[in-house]
Protein backbone atom coordinates (compact mmCIF):
# COMPACT_ATOMS: atom_id res chain seq x y z
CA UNK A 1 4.19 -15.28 -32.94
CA UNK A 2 1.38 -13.16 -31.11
CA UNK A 3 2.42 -12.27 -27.70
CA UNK A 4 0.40 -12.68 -25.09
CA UNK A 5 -1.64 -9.88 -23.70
CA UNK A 6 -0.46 -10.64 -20.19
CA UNK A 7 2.98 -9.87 -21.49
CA UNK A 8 1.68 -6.21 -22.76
CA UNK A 9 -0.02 -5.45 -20.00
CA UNK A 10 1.39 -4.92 -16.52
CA UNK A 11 -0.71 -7.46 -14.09
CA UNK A 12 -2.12 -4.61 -11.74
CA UNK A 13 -3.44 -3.00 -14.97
CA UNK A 14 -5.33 -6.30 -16.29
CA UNK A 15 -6.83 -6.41 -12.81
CA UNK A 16 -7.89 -2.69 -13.01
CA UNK A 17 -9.10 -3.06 -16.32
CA UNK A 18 -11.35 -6.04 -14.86
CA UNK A 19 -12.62 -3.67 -12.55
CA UNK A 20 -14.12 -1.36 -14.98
CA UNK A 21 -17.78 -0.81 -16.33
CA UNK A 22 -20.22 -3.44 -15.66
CA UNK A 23 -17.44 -5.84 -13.15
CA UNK A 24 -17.30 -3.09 -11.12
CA UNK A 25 -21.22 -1.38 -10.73
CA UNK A 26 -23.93 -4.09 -12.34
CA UNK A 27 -22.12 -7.31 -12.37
CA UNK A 28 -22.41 -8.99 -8.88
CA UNK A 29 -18.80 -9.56 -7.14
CA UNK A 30 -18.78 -12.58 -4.97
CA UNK A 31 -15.63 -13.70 -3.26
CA UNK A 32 -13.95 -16.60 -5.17
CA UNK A 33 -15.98 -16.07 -8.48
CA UNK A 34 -14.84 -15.92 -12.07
CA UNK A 35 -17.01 -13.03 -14.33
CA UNK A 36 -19.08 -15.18 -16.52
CA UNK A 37 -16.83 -14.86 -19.70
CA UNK A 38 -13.51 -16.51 -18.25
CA UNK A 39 -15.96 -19.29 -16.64
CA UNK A 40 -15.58 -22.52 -18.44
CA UNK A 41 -18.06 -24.18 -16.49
CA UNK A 42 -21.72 -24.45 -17.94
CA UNK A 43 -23.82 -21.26 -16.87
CA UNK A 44 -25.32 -21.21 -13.59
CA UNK A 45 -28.72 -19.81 -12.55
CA UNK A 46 -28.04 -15.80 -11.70
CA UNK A 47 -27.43 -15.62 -8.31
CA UNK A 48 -28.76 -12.53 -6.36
CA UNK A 49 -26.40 -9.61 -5.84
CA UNK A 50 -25.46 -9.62 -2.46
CA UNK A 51 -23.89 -6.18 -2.31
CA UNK A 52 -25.73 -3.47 -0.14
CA UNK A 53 -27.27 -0.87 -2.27
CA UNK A 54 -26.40 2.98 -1.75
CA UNK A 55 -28.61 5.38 -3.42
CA UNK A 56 -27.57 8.76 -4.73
CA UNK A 57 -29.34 11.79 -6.24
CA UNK A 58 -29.18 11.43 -9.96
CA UNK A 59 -26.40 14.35 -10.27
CA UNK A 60 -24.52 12.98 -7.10
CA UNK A 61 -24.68 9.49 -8.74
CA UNK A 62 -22.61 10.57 -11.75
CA UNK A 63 -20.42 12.63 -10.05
CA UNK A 64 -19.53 9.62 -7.96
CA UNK A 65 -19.47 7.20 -10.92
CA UNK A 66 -17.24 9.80 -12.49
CA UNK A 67 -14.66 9.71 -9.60
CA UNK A 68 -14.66 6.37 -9.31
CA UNK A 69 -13.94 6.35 -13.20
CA UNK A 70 -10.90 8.60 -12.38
CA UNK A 71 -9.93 6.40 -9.05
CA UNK A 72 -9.50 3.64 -11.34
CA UNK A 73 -7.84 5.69 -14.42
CA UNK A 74 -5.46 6.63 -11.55
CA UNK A 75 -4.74 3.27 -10.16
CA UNK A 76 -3.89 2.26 -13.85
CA UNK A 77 -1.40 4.77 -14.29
CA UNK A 78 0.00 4.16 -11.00
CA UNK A 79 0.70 0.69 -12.23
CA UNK A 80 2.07 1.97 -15.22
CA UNK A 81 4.72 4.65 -13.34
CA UNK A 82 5.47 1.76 -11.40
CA UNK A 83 6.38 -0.67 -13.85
CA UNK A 84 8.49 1.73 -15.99
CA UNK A 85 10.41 2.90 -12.29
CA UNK A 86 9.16 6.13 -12.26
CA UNK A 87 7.85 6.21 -8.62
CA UNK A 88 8.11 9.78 -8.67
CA UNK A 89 5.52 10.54 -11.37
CA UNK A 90 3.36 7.64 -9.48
CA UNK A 91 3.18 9.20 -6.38
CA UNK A 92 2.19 12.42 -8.86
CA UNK A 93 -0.92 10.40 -9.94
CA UNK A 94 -1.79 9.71 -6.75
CA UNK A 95 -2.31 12.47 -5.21
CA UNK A 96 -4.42 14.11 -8.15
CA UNK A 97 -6.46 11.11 -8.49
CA UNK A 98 -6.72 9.17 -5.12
CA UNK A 99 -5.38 12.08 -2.63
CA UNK A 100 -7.73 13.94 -0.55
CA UNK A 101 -6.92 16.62 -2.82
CA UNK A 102 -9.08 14.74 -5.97
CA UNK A 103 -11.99 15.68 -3.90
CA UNK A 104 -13.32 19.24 -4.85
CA UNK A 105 -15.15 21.64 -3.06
CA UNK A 106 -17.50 19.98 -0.93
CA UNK A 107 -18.49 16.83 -2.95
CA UNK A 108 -16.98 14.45 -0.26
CA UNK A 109 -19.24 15.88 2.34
CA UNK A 110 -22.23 15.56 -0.27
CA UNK A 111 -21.52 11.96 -0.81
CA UNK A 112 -20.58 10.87 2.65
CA UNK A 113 -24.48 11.90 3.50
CA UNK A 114 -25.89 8.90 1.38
CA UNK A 115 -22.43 6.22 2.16
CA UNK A 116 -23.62 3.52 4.11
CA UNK A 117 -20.77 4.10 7.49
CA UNK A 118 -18.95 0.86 6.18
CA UNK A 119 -18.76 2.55 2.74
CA UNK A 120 -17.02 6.14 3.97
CA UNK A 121 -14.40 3.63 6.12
CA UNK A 122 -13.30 1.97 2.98
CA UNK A 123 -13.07 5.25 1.33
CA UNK A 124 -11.45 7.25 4.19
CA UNK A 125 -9.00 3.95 4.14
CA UNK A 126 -8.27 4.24 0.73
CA UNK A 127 -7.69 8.11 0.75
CA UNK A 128 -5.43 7.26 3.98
CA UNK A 129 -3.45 4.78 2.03
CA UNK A 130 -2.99 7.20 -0.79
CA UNK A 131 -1.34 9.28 1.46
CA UNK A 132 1.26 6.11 2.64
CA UNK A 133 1.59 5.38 -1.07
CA UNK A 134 2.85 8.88 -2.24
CA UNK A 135 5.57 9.13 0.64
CA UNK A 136 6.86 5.30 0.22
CA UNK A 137 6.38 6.08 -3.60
CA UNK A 138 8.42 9.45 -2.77
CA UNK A 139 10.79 7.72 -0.62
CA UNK A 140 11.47 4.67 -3.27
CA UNK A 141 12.83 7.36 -5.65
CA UNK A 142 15.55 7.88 -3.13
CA UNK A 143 16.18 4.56 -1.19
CA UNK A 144 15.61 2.21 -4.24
CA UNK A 145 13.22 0.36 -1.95
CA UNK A 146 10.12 -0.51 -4.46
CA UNK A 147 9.03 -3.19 -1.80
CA UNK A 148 7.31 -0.59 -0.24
CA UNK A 149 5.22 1.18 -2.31
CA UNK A 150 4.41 -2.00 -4.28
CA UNK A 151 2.90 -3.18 -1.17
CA UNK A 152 0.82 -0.43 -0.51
CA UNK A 153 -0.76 -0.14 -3.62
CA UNK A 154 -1.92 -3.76 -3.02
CA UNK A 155 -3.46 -2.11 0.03
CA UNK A 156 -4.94 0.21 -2.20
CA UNK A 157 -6.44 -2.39 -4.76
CA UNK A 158 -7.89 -4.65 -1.89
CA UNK A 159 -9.83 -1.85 -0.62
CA UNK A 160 -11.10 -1.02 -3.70
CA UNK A 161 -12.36 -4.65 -4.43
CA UNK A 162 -13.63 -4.95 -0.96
CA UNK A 163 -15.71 -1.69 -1.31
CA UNK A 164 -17.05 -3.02 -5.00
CA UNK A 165 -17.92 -6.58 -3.13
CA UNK A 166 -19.49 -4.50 -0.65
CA UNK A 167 -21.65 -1.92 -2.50
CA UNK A 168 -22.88 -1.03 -5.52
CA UNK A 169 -24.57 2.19 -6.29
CA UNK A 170 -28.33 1.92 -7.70
């Protein structure tokens, strides 16, 4: 019997893995809507891609694809620690990956200069939920309380997919 990839992989890690490549920068996201491969309905007529468009320098552009590469890489992980108990070694991740200290040297100023204001909100947000995550995440290790932590890293995930609904980098 083959099992079922939903029983490999951890839930939050299917939905990060959705998020990756083309679902999250040249597909469009639209509230409600299936990507076009797990749509069993006939195709429908591309519909315009409602997301604001932020324009980068060429560099900048890569080095923000990049750490949105390793925001997601992190998130996975996260998932991962989380699943296995090890809240410790989450809150770990987090920090490097999603923490204001995954930001080096000045490359947050350099991108906040071309970020739409609603796009550096959703990213302040989700550098300001990091920081919840890592002490419930911390605190979980002690307490036992997972409910917690869990919850904020659904935090964490909804700003990400509001941001990618949002915006898309050209």
């Amino acid at each position: 019997m083959k099992p079922r990839l939903s029983t490999v992989l951890p839930g939050g890690l299917l939905l990060a893995l959705a998020l990756t490549g083309a679902a999250a920068h040249d597909m469009p996201m639209h509230p409600g809507s299936m990507p076009p491969a797990a749509s069993t309905a006939l195709p429908a007529a591309p519909q315009a891609d409602g997301r604001a468009e932020v324009r980068f320098p060429p560099e900048l552009r890569r080095e923000v694809l990049a750490t949105m590469r390793m925001h997601l890489q992190g998130l996975a992980e996260i998932q991962q620690a989380m699943s296995q108990g090890r809240f410790d070694d989450a809150a770990r991740v987090a920090s490097m990956t999603l923490g204001m200290s995954s930001m080096h040297g000045d490359q947050a100023e350099q991108e906040a200069r071309y970020m739409p204001p609603g796009m550096r909100e959703l990213g302040a947000r989700l550098h300001m939920q990091t920081g919840e995550f890592i002490l419930a995440a911390q605190d979980a290790t002690a307490t036992g309380d997972l409910h917690k932590p869990q919850m904020v890293f659904g935090r964490m995930m909804q700003t990400c997919v509001a941001c990618h609904a949002a915006y898309r980098l050209q």
